[in-house]
N, C-alpha and C. Protein backbone atom coordinates (compact mmCIF):
# COMPACT_ATOMS: atom_id res chain seq x y z
N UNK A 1 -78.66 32.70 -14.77
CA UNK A 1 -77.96 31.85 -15.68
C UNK A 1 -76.57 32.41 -15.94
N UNK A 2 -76.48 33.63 -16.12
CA UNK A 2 -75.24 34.55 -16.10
C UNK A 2 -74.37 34.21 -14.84
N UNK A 3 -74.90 34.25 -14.54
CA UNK A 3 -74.17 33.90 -13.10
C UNK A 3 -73.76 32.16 -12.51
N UNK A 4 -74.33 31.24 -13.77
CA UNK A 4 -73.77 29.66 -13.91
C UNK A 4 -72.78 29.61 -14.99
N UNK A 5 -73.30 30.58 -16.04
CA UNK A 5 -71.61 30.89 -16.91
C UNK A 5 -70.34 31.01 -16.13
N UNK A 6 -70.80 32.37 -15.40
CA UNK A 6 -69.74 33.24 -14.89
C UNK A 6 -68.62 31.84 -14.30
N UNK A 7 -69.23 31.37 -13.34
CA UNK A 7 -69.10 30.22 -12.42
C UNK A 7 -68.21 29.10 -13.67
N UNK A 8 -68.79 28.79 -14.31
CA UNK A 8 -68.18 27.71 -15.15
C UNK A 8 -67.31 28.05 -15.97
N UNK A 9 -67.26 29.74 -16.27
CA UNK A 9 -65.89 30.11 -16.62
C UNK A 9 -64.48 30.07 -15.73
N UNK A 10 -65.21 30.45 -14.18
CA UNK A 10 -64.10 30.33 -13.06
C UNK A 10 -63.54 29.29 -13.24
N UNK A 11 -64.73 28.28 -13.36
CA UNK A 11 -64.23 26.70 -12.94
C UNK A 11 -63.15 26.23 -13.74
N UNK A 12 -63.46 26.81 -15.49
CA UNK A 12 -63.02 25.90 -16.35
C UNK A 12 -61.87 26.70 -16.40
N UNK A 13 -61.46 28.05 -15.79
CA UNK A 13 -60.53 28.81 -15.97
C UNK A 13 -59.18 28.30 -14.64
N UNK A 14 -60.11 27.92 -13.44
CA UNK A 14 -59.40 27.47 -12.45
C UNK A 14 -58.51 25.58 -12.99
N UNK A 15 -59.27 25.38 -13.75
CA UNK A 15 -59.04 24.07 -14.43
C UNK A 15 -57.55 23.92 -14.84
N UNK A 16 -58.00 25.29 -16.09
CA UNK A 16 -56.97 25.34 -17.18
C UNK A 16 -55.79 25.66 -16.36
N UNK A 17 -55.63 26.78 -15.32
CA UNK A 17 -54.77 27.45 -14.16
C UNK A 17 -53.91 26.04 -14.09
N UNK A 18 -55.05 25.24 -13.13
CA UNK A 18 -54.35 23.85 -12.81
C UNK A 18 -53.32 22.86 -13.18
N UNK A 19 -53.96 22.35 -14.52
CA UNK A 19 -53.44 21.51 -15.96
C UNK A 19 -52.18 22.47 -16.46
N UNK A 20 -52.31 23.83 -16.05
CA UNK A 20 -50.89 24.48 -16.36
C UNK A 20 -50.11 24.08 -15.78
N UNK A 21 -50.14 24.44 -14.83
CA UNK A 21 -49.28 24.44 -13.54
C UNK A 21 -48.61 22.67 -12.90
N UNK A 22 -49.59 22.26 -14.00
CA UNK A 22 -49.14 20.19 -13.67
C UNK A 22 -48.39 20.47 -14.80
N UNK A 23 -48.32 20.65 -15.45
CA UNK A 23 -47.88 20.47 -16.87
C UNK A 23 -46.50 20.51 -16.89
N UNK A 24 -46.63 22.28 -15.95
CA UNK A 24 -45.20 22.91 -15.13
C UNK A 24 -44.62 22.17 -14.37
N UNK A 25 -45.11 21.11 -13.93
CA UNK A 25 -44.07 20.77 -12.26
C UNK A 25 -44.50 19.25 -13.21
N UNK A 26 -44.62 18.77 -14.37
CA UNK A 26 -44.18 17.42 -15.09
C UNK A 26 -42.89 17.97 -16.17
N UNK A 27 -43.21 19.25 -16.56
CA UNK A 27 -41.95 19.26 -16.99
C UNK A 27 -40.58 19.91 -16.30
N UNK A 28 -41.20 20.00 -15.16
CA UNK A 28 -40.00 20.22 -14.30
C UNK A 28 -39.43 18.80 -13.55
N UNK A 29 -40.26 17.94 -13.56
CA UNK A 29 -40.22 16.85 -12.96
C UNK A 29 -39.04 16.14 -13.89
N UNK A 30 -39.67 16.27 -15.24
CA UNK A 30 -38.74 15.48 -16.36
C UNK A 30 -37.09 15.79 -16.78
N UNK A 31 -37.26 17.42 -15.85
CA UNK A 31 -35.66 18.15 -16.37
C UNK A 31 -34.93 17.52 -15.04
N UNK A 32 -35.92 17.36 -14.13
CA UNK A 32 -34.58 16.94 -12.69
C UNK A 32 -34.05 15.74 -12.84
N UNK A 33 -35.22 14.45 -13.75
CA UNK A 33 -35.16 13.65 -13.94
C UNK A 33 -33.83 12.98 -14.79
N UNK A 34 -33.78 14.13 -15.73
CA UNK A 34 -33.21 14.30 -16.67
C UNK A 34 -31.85 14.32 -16.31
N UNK A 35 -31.31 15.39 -15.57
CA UNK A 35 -30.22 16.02 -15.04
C UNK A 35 -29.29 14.83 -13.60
N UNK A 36 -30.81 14.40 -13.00
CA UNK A 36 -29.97 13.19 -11.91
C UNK A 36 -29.26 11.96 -12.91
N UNK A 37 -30.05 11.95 -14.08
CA UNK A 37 -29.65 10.50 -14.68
C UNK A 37 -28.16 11.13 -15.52
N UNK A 38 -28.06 12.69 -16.12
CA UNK A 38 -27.24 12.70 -16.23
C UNK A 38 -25.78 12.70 -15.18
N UNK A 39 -26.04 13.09 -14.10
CA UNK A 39 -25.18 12.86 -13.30
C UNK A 39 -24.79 11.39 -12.73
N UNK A 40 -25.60 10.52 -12.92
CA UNK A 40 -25.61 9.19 -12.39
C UNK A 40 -24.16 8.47 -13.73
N UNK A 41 -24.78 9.48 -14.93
CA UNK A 41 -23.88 8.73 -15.32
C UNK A 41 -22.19 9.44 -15.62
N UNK A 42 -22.16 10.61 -15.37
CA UNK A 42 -21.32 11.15 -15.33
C UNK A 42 -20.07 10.53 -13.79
N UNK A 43 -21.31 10.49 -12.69
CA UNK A 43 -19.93 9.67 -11.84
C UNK A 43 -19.66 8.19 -12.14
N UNK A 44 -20.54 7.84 -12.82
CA UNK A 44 -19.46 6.35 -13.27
C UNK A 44 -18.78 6.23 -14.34
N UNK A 45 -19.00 7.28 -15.34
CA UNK A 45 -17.75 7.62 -16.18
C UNK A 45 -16.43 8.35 -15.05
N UNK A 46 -16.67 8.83 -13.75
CA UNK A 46 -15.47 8.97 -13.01
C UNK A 46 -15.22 7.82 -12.43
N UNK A 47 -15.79 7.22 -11.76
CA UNK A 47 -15.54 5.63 -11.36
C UNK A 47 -14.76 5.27 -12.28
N UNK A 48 -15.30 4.55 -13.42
CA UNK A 48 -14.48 3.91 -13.99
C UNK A 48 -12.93 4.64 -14.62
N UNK A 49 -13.03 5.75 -14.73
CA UNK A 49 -11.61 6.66 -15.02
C UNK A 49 -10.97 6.65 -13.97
N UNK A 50 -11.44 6.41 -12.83
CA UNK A 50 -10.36 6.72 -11.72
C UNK A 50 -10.12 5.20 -11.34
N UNK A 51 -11.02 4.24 -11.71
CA UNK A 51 -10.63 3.03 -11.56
C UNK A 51 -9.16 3.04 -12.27
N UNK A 52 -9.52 3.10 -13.77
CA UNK A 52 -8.50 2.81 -15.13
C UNK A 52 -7.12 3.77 -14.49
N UNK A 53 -7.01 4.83 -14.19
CA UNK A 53 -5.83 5.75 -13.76
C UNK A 53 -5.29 5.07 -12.53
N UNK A 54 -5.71 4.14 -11.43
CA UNK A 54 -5.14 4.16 -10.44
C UNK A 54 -4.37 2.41 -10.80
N UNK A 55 -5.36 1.47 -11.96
CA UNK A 55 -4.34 0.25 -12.67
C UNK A 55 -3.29 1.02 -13.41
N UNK A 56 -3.47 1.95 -14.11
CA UNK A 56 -2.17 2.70 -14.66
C UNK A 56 -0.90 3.11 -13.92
N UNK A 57 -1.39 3.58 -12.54
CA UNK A 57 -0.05 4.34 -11.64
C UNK A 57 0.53 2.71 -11.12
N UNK A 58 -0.33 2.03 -10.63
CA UNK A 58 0.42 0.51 -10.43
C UNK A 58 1.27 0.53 -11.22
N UNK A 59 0.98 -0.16 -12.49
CA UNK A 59 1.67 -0.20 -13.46
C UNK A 59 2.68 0.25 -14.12
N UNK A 60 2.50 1.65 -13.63
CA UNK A 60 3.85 2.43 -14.19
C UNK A 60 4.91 2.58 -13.12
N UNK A 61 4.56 2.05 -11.66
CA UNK A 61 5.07 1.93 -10.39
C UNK A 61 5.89 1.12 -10.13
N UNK A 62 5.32 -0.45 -10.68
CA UNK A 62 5.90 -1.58 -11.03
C UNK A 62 7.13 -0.90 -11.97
N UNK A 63 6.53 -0.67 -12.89
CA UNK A 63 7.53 -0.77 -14.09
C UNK A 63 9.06 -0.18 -14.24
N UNK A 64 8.88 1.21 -13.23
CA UNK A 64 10.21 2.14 -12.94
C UNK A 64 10.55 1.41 -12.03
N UNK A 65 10.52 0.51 -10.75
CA UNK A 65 11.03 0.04 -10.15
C UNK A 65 11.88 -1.17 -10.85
N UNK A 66 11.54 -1.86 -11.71
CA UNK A 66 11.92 -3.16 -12.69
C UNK A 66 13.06 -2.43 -13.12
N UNK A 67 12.70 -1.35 -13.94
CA UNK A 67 13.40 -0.55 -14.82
C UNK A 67 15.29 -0.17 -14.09
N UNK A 68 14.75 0.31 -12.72
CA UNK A 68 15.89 0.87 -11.87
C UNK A 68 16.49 -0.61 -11.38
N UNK A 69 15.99 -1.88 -11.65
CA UNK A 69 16.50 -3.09 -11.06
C UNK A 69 17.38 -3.39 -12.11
N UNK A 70 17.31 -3.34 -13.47
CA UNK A 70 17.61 -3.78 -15.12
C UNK A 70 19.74 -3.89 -14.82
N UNK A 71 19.53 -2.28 -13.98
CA UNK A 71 21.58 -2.47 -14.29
C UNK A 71 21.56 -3.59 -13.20
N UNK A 72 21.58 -4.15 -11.96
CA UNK A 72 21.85 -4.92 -11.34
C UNK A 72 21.64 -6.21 -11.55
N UNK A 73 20.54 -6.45 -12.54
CA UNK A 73 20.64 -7.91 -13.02
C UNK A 73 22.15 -7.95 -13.98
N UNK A 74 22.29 -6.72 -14.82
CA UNK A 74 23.07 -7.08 -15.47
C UNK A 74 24.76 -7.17 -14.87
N UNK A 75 24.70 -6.82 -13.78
CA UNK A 75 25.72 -6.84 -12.85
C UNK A 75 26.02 -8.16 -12.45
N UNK A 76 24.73 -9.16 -11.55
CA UNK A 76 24.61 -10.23 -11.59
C UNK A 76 25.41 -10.60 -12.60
N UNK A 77 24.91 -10.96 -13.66
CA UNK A 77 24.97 -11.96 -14.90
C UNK A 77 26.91 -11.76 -15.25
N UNK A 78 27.48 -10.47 -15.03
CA UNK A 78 28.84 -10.26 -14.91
C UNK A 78 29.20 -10.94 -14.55
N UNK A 79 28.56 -10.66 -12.77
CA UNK A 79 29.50 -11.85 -11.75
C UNK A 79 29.02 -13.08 -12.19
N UNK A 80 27.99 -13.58 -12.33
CA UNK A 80 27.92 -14.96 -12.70
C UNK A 80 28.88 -15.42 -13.89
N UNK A 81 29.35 -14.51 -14.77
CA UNK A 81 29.91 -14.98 -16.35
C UNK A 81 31.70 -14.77 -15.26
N UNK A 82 31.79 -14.21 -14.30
CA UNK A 82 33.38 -14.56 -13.56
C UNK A 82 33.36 -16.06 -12.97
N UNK A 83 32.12 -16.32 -12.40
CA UNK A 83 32.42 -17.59 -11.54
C UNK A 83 32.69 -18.94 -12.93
N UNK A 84 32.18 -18.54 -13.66
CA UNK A 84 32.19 -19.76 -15.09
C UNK A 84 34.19 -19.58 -15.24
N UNK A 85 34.42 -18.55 -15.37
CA UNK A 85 36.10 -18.30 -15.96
C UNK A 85 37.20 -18.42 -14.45
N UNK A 86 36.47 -18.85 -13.48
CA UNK A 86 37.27 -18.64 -12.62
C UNK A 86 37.99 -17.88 -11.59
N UNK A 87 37.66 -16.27 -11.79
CA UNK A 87 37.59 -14.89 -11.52
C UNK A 87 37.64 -14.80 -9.83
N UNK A 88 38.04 -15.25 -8.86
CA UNK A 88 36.70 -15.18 -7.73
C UNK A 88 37.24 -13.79 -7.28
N UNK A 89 38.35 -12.96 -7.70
CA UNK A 89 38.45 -11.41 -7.49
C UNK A 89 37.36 -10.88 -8.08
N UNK A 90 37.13 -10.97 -8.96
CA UNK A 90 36.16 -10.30 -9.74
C UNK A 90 34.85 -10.62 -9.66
N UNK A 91 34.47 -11.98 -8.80
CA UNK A 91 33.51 -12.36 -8.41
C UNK A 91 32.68 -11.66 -7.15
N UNK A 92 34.17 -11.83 -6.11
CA UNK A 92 33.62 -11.48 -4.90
C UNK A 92 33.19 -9.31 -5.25
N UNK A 93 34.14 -9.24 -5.84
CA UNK A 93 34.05 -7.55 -6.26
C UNK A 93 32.51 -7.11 -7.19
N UNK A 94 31.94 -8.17 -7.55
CA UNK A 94 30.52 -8.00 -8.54
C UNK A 94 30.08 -8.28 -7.59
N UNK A 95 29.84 -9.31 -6.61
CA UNK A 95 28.51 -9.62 -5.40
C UNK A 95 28.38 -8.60 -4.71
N UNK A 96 30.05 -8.00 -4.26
CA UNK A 96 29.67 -6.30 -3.66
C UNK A 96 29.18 -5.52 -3.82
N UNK A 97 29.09 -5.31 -5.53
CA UNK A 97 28.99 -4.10 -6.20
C UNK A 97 26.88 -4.21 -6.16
N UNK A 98 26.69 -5.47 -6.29
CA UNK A 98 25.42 -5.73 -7.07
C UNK A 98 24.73 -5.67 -5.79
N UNK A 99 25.38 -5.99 -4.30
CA UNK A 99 24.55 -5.67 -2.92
C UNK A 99 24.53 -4.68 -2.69
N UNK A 100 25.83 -3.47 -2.69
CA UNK A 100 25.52 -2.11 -2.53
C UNK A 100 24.58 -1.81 -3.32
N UNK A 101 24.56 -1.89 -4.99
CA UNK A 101 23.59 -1.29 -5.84
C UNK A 101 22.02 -1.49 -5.15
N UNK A 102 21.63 -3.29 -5.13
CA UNK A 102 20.76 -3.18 -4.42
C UNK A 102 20.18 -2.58 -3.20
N UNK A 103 21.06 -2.69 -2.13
CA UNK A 103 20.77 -1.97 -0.73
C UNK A 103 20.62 -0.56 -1.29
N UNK A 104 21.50 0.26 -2.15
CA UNK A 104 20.77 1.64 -2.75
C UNK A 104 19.22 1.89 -3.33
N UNK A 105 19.27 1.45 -3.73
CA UNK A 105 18.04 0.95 -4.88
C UNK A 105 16.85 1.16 -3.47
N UNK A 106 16.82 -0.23 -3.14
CA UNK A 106 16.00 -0.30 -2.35
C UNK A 106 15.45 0.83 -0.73
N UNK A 107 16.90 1.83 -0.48
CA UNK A 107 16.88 2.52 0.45
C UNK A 107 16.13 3.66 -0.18
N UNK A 108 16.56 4.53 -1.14
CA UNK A 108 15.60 4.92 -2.55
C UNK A 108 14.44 5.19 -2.33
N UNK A 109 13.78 3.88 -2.47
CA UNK A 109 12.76 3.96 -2.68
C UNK A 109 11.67 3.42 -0.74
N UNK A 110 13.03 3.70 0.11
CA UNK A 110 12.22 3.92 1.49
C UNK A 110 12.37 2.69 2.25
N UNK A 111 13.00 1.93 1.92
CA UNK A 111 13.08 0.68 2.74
C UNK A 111 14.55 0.87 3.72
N UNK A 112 14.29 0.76 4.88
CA UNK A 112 15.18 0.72 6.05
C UNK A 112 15.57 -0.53 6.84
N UNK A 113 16.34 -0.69 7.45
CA UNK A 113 16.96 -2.02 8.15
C UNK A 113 15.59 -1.95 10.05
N UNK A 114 15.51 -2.60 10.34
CA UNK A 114 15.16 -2.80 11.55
C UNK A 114 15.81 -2.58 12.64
N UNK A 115 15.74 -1.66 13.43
CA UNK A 115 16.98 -1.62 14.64
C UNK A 115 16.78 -2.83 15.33
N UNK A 116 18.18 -3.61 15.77
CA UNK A 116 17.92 -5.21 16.61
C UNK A 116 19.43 -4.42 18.00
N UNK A 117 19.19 -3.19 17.81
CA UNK A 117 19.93 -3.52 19.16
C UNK A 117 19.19 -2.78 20.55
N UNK A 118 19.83 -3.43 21.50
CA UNK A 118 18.52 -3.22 22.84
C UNK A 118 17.55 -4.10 23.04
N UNK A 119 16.60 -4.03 23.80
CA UNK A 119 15.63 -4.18 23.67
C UNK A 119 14.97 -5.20 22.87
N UNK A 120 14.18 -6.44 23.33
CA UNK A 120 13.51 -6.61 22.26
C UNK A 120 11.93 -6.04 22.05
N UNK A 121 11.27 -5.89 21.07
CA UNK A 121 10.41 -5.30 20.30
C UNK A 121 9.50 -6.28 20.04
N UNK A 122 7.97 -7.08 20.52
CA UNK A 122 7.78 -7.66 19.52
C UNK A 122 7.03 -7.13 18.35
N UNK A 123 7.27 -5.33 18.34
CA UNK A 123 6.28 -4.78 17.06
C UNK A 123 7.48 -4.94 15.48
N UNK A 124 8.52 -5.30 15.83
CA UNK A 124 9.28 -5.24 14.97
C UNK A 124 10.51 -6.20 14.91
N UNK A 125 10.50 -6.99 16.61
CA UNK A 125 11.36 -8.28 16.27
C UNK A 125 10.58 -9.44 16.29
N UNK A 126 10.95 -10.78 15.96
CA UNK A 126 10.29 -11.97 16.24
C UNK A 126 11.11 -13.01 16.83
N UNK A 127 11.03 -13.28 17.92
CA UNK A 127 11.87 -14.17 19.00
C UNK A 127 12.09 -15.47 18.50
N UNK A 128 13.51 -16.17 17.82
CA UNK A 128 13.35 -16.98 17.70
C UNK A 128 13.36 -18.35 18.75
N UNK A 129 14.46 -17.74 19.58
CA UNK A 129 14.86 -17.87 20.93
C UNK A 129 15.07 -17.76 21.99
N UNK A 130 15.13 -18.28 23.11
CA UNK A 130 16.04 -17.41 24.02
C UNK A 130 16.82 -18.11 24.84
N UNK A 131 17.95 -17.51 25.17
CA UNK A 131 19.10 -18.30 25.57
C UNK A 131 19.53 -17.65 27.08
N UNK A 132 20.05 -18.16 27.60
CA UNK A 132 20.40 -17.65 28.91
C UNK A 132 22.08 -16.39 28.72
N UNK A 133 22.03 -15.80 28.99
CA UNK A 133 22.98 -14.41 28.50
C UNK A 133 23.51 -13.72 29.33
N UNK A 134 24.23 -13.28 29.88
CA UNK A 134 25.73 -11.99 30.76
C UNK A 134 24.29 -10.86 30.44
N UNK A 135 23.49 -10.19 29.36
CA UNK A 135 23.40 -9.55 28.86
C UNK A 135 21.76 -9.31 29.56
N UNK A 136 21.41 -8.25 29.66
CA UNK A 136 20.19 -8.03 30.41
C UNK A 136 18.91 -8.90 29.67
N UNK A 137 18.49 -9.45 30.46
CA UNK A 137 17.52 -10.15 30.28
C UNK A 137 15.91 -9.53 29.22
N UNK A 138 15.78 -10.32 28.31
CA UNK A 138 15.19 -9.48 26.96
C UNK A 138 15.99 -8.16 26.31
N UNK A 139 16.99 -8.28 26.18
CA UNK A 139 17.91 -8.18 25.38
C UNK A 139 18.13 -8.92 23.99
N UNK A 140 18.29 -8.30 23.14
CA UNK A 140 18.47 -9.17 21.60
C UNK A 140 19.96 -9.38 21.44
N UNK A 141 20.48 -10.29 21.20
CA UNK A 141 21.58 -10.57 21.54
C UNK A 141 22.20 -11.54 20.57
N UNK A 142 21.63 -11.66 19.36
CA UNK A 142 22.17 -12.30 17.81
C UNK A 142 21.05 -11.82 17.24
N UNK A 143 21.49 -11.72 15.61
CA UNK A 143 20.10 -11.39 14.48
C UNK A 143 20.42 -12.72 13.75
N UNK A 144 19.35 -13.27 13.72
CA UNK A 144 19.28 -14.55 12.96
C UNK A 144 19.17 -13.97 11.05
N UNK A 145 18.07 -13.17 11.42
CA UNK A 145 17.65 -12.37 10.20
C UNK A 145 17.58 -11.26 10.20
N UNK A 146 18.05 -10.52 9.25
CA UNK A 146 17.50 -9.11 9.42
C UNK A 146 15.92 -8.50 9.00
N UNK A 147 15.50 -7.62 9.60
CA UNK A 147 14.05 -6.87 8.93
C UNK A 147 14.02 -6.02 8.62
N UNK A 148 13.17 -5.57 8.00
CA UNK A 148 12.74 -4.60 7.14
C UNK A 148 11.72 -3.61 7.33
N UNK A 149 11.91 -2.43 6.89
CA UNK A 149 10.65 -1.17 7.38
C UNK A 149 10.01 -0.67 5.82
N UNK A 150 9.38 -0.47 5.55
CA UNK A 150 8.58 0.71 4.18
C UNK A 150 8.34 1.87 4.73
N UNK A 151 8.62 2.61 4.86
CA UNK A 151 8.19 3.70 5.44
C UNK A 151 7.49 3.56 7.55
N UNK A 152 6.75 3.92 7.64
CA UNK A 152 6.25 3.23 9.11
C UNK A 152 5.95 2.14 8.72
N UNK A 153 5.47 0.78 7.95
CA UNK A 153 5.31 -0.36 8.19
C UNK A 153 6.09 -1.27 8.15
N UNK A 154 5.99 -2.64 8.69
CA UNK A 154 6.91 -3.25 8.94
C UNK A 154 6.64 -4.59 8.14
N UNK A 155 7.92 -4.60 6.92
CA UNK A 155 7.45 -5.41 5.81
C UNK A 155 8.01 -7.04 6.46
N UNK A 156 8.94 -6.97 7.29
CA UNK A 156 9.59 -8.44 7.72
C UNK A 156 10.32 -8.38 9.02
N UNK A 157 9.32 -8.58 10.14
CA UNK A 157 10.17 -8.32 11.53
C UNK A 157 11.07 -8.90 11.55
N UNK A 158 12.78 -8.40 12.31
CA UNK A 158 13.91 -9.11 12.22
C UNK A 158 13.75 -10.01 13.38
N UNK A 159 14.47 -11.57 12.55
CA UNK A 159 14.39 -12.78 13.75
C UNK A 159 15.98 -12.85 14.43
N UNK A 160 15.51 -12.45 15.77
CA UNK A 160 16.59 -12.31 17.23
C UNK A 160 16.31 -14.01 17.82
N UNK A 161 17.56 -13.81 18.58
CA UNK A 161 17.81 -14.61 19.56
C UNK A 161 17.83 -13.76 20.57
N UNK A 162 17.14 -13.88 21.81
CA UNK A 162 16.77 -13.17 23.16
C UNK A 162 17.07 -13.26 24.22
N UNK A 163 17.78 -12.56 24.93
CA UNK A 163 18.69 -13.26 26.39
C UNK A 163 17.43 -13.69 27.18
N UNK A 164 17.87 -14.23 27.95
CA UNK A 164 16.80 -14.58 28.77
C UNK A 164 17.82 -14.98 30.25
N UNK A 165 17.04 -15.60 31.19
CA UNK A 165 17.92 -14.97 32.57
C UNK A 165 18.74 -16.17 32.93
N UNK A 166 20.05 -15.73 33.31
CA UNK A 166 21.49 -16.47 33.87
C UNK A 166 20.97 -18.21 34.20
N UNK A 167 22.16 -18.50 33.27
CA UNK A 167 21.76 -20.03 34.40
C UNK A 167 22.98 -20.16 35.60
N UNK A 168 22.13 -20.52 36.51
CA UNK A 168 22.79 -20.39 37.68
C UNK A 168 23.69 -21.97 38.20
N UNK A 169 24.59 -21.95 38.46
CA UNK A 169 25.16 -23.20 38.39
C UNK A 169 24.79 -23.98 39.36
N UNK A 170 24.57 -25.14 39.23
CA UNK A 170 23.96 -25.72 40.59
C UNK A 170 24.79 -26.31 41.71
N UNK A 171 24.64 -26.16 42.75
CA UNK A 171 25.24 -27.05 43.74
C UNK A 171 25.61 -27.99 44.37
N UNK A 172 24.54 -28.99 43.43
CA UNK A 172 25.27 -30.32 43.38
C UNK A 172 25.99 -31.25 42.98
N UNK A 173 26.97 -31.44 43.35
CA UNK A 173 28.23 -32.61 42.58
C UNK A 173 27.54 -33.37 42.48
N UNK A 174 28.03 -34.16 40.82
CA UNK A 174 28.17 -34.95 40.58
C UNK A 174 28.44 -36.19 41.40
């Protein structure tokens, strides 16, 4: 009988061992549990902060650019208050002033002209035409429009007129 104790002490001792050791790996279960959900929410408090910071840099991107535009409107509005009085010295001398300012402004902040000579390009010209030309054949040979660069991209390919090959006079009279 000593020896069905003994036994049922093992058992109930191997039991208790057990129910520990669950107990252990539920409350370990509950701290990981714990810790993923805190992290779950910790990156969408970065989500949304890095959302909110990157509408902010827009915004403040926009805004210094407006800001650096402010003297040239008021340049405009000069020349416009000459053309009312009659001025056109002082007119044509404000449209200058307010295109250099702009063409500064805008170079500034990385915007470049399109090269249109040589060659035409169609990564950066757009053919409006082509005309028969002295001038080597696909050759750009008028800018209708000029284009524009941002840095490497190309915000407005410039529109050419394009040589294209000799017309040859024909041989028959009239």
């Amino acid at each position: 009988m000593s020896e069905n104790v003994e036994n049922n002490e093992q058992a109930e001792q191997a039991v208790s061992a057990e129910q520990t050791e669950l107990e252990a790996l539920r409350n370990e279960n509950e701290e990981l549990i714990d810790t993923l959900q805190r992290l779950q929410a910790d990156f969408d408090n970065y989500r949304k902060r890095a959302a909110r910071d990157q509408e902010s840099l827009v915004a403040r991107a926009g805004e210094r650019i407006v800001k650096e535009l402010l003297p040239i409107l008021d340049d405009l509005e000069r020349a416009l208050e000459a053309v009312e009085s009659h001025e056109e010295a002082k007119l044509e001398d404000g449209v200058q002033l307010v295109h250099r300012q702009l063409e500064q402004l805008l170079e500034k902040e990385g915007l470049a002209l399109v090269e249109t000579g040589g060659k035409f390009d169609p990564h950066v010209h757009e053919a409006l035409l082509t005309q028969p030309s002295d001038a080597g054949e696909g050759s750009v040979i008028e800018v209708v429009q000029k284009g524009y660069r941002l840095g490497d991209r190309v915000l407005r390919p410039a529109r050419v007129v394009v040589a294209g090959p000799k017309e040859e006079p024909s041989g028959d009279p009239l």
